[in-house]
N, C-alpha and C. Protein backbone atom coordinates (compact mmCIF):
# COMPACT_ATOMS: atom_id res chain seq x y z
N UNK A 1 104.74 211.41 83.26
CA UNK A 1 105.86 211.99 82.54
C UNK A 1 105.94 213.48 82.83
N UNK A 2 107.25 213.67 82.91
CA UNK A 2 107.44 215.34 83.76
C UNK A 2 107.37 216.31 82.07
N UNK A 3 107.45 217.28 82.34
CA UNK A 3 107.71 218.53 81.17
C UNK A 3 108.71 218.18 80.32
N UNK A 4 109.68 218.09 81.42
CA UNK A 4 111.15 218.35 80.72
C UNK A 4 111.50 216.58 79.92
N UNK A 5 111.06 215.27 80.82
CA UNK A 5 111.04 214.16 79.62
C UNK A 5 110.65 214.58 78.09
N UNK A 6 109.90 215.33 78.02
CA UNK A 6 109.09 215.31 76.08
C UNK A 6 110.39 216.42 75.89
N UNK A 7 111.10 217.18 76.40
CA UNK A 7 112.49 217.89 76.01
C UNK A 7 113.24 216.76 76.14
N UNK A 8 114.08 216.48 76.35
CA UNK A 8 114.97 215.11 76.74
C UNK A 8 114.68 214.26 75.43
N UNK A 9 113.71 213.83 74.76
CA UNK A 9 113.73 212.90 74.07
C UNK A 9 113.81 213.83 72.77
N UNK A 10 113.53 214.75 72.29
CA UNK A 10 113.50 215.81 71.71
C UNK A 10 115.37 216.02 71.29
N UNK A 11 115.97 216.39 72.29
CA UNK A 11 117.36 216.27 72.41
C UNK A 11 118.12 214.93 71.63
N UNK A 12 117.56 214.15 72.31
CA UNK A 12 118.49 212.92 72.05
C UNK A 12 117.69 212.50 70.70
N UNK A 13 116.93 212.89 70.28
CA UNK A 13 116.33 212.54 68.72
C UNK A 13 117.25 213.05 67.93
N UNK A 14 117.43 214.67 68.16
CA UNK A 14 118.26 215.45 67.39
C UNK A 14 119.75 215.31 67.21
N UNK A 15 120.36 214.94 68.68
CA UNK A 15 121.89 214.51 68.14
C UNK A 15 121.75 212.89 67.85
N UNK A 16 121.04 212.02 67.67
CA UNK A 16 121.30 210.91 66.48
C UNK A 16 121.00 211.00 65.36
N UNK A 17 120.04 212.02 64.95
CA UNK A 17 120.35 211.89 63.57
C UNK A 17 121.08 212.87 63.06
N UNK A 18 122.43 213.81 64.03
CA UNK A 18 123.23 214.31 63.39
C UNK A 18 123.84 213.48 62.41
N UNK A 19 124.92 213.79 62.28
CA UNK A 19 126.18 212.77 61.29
C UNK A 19 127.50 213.80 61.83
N UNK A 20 127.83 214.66 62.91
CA UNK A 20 128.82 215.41 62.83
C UNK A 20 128.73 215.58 64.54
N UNK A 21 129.72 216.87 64.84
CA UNK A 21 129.68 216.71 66.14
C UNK A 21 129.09 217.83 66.51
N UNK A 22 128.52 218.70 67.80
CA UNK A 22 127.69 219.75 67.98
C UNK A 22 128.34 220.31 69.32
N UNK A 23 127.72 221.18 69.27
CA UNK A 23 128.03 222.03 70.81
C UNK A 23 126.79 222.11 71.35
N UNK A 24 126.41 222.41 72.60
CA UNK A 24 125.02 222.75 73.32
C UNK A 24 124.29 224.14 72.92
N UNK A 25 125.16 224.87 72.28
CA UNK A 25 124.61 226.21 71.52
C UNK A 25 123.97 226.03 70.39
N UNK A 26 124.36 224.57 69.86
CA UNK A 26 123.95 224.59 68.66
C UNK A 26 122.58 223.63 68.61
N UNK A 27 122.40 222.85 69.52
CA UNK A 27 121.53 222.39 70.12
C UNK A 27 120.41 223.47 70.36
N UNK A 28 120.58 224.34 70.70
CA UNK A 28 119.82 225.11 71.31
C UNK A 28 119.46 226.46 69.96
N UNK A 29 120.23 226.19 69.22
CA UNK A 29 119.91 227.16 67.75
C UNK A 29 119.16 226.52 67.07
N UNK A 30 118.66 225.29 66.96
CA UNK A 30 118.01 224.32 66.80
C UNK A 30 117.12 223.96 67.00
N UNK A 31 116.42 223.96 68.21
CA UNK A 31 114.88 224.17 68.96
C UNK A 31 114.82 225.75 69.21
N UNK A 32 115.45 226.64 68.54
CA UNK A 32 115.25 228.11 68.24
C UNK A 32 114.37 228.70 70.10
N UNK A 33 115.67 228.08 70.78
CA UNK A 33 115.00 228.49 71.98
C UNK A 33 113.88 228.22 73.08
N UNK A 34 113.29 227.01 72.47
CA UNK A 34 112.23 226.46 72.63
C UNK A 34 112.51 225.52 74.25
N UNK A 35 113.78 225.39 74.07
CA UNK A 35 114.46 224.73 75.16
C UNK A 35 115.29 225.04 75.97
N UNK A 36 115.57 225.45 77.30
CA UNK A 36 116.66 226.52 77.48
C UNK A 36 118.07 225.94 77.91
N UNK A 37 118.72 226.68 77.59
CA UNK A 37 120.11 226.64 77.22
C UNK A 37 120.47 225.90 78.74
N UNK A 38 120.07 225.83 79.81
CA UNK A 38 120.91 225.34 80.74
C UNK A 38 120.00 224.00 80.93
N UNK A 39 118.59 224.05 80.59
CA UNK A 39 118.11 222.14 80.35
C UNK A 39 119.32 222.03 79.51
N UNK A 40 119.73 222.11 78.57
CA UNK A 40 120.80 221.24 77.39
C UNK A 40 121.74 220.98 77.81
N UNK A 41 122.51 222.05 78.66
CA UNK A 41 123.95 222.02 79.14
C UNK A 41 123.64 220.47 80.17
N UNK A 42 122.92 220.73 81.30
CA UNK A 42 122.78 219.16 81.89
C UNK A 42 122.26 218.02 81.58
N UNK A 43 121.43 217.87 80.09
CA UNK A 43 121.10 216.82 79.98
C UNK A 43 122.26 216.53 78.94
N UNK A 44 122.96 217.29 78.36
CA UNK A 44 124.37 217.44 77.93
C UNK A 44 125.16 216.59 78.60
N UNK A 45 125.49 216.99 79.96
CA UNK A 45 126.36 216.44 81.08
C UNK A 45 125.85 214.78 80.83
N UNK A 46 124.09 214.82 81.29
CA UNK A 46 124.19 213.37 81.61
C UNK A 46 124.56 212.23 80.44
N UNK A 47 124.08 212.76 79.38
CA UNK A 47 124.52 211.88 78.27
C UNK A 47 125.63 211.81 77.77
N UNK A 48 126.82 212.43 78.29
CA UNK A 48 127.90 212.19 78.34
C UNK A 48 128.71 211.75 79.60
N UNK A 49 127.90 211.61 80.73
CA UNK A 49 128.28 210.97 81.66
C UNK A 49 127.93 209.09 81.56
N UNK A 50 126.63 209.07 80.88
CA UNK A 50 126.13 207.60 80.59
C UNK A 50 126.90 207.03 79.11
N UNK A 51 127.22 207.45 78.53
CA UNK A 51 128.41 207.09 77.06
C UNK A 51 127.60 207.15 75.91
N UNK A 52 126.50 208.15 76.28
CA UNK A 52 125.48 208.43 75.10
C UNK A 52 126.65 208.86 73.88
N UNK A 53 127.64 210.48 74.47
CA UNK A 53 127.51 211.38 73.72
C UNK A 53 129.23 211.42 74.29
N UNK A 54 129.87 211.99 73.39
CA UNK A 54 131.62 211.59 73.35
C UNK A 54 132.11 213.07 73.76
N UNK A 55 132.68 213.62 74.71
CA UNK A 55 133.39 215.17 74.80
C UNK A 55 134.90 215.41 73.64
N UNK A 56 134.63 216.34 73.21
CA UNK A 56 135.87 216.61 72.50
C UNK A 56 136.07 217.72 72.47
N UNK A 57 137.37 218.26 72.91
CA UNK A 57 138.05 219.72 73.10
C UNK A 57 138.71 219.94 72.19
N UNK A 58 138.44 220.73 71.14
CA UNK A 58 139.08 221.28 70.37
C UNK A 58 139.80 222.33 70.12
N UNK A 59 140.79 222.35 69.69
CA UNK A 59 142.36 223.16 69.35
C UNK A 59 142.23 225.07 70.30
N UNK A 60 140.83 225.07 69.64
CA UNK A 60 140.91 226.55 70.31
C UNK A 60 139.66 225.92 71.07
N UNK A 61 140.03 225.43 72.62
CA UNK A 61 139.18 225.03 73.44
C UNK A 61 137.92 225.26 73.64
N UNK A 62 136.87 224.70 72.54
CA UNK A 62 135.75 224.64 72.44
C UNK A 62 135.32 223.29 73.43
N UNK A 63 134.07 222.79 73.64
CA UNK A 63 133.90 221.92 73.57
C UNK A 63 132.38 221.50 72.76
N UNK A 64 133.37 220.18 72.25
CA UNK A 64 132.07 219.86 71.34
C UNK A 64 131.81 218.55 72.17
N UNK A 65 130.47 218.11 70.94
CA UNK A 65 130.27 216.66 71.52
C UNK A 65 129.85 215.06 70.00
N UNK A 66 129.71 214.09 70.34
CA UNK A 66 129.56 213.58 69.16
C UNK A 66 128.92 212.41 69.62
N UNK A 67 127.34 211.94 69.20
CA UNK A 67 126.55 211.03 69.64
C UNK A 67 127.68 209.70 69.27
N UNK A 68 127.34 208.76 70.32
CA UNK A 68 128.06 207.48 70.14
C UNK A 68 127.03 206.77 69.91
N UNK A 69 127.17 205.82 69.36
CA UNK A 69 125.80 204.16 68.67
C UNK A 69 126.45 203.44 69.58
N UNK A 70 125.72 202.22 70.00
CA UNK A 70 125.90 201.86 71.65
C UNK A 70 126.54 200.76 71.03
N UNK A 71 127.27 200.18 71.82
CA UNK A 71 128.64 198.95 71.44
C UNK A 71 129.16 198.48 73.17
N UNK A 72 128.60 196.86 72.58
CA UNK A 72 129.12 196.37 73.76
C UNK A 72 130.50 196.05 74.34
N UNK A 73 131.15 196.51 73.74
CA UNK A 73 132.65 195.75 73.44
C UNK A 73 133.55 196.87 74.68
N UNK A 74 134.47 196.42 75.18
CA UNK A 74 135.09 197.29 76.03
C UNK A 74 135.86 197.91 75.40
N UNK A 75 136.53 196.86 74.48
CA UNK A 75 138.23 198.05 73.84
C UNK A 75 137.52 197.67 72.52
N UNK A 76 137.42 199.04 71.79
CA UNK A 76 137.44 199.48 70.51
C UNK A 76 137.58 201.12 70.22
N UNK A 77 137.38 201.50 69.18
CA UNK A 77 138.09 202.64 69.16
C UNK A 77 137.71 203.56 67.90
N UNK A 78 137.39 204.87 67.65
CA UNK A 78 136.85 205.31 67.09
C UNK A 78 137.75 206.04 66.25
N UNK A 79 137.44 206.47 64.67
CA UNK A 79 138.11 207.02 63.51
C UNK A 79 137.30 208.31 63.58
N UNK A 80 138.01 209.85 63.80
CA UNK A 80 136.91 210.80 62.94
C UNK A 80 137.79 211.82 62.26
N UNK A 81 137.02 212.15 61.13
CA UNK A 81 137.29 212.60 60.32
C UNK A 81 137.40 214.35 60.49
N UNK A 82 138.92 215.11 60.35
CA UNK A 82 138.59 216.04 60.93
C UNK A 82 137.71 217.36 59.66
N UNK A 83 138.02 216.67 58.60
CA UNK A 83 137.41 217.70 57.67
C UNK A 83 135.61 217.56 57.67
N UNK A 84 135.11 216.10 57.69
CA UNK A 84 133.74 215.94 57.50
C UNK A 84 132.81 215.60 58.97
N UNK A 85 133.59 215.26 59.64
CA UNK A 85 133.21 215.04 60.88
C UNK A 85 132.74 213.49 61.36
N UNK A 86 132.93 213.09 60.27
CA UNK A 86 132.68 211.54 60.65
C UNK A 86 132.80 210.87 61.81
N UNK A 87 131.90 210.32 62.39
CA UNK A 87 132.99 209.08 63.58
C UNK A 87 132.65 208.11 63.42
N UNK A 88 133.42 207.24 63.11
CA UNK A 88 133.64 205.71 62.40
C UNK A 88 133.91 204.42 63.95
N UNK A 89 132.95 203.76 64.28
CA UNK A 89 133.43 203.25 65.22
C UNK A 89 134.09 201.73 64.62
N UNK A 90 135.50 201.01 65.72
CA UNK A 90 136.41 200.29 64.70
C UNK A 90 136.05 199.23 65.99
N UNK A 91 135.99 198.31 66.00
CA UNK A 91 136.37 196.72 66.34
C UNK A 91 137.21 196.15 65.93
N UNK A 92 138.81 196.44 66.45
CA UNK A 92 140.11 195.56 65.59
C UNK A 92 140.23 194.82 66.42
N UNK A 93 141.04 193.56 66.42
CA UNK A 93 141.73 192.59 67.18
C UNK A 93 142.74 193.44 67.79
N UNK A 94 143.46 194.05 67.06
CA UNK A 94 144.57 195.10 67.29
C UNK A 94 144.63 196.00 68.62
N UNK A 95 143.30 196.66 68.36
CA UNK A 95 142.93 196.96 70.27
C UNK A 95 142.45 196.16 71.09
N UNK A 96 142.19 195.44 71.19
CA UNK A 96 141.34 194.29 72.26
C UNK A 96 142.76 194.21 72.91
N UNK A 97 142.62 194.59 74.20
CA UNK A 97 143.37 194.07 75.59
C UNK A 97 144.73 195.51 75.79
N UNK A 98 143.77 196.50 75.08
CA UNK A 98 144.90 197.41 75.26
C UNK A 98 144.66 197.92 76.45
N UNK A 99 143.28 197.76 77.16
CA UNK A 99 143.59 198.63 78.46
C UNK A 99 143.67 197.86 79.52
N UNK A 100 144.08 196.34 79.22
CA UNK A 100 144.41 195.47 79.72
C UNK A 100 145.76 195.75 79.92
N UNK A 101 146.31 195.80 79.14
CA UNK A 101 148.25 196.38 78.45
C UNK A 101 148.80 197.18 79.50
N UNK A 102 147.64 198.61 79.52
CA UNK A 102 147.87 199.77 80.16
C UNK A 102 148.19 199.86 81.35
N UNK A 103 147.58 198.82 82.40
CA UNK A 103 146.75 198.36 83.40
C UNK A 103 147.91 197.65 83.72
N UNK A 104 148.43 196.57 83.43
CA UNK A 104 149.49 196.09 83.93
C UNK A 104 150.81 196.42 83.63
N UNK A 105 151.18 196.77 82.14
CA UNK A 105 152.40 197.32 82.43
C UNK A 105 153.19 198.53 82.51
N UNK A 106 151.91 199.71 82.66
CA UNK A 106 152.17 201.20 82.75
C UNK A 106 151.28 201.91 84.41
N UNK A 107 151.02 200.64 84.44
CA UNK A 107 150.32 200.62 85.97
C UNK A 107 149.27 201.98 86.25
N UNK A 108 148.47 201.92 85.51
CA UNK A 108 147.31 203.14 85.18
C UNK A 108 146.20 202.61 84.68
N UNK A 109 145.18 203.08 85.30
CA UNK A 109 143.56 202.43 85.07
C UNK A 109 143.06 203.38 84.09
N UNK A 110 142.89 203.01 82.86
CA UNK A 110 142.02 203.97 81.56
C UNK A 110 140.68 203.81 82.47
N UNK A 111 139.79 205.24 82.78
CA UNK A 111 138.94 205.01 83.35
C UNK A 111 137.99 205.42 82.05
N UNK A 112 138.50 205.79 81.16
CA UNK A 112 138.01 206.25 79.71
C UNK A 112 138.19 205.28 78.59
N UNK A 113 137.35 204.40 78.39
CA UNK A 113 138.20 203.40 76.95
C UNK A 113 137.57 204.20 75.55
N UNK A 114 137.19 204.98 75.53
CA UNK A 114 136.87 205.83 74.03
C UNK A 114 137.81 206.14 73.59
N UNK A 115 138.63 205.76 72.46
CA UNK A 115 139.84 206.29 71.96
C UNK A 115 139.77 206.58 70.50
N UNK A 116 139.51 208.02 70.94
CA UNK A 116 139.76 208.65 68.99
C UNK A 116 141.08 208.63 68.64
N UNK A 117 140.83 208.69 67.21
CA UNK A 117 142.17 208.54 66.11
C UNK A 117 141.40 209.77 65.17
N UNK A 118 142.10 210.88 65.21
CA UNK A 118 141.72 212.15 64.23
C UNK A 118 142.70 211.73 63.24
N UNK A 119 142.24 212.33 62.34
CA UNK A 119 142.48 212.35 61.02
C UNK A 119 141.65 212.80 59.70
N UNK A 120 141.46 211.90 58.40
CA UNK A 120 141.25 212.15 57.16
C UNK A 120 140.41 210.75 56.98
N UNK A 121 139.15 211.08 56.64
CA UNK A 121 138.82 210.02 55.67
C UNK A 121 138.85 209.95 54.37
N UNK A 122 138.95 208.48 53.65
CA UNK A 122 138.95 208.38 52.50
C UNK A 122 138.69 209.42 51.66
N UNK A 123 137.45 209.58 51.94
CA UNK A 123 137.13 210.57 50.95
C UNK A 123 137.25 212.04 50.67
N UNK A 124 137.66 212.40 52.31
CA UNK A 124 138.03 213.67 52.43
C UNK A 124 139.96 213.59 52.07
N UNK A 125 140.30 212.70 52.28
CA UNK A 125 142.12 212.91 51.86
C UNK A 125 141.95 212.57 49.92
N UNK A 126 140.90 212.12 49.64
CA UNK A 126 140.92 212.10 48.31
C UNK A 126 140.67 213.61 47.77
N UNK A 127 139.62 213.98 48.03
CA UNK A 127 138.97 215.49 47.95
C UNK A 127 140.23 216.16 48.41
N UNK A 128 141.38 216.31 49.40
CA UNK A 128 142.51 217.68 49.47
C UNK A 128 143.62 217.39 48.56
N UNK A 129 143.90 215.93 48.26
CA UNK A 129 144.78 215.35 47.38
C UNK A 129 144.31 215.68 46.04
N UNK A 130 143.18 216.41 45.79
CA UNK A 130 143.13 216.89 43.96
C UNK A 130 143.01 218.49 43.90
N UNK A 131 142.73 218.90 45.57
CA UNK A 131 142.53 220.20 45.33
C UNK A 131 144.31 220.68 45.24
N UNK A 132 145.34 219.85 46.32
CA UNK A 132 146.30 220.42 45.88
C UNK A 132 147.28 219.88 44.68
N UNK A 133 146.54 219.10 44.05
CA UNK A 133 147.05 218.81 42.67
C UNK A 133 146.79 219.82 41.27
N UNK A 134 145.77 220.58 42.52
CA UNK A 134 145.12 221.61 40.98
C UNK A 134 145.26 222.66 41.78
């Protein structure tokens, strides 16, 4: 086992038991340096090249990232929450064969089937629905 494996597993310990999404800075504020910032950025890359870890660009072009739980399914589709950070993974009937759909009648290969749906969860549209009631 090389050096950098006992880092690597270290990493991927830490973004599953997030619950939210992270950046590689924050990763790295985290092992308080212990790990350097450009090991993270590529083992970053690879686990988001293998469907560990989800890219998301946000509004003022950050990029974050958000561990995925492994799912065999081709078309399904993920809920997150933009106030709490949730990501809710969904198995509907509803998507099954959508990039089947895509594929034949918009004549375009999804080479990406991860499909977020931003929004509000329950509990967070409950929580803004009393703050602006009060």
């Amino acid at each position: 086992m090389s050096y950098s494996t006992k880092q690597k597993r270290s990493i991927s310990n830490y973004i599953k038991k997030l619950n939210k999404d992270f950046t590689a800075k924050d990763i790295y504020e985290y092992f308080k340096g212990e790990i350097g910032l450009t090991t993270i950025y590529r083992f970053v890359e690879t686990l988001e090249k293998d469907g560990t870890i989800l890219r998301i660009t946000t509004d003022e072009n950050t990029t974050r990232y958000q561990y995925i739980k492994p799912c065999n399914h081709a078309d399904h589709f993920y809920l997150k929450c933009e106030e709490c950070g949730d990501l809710k993974h969904v198995d509907c009937k509803k998507i099954q064969g959508l990039t089947t759909h895509i594929s034949e009648e918009h004549h375009f290969i999804p080479t990406n089937t991860n499909l977020i749906i931003n929004g509000l969860c329950a509990k967070c549209a409950r929580k803004e629905n009393h703050e602006k009631e009060h």
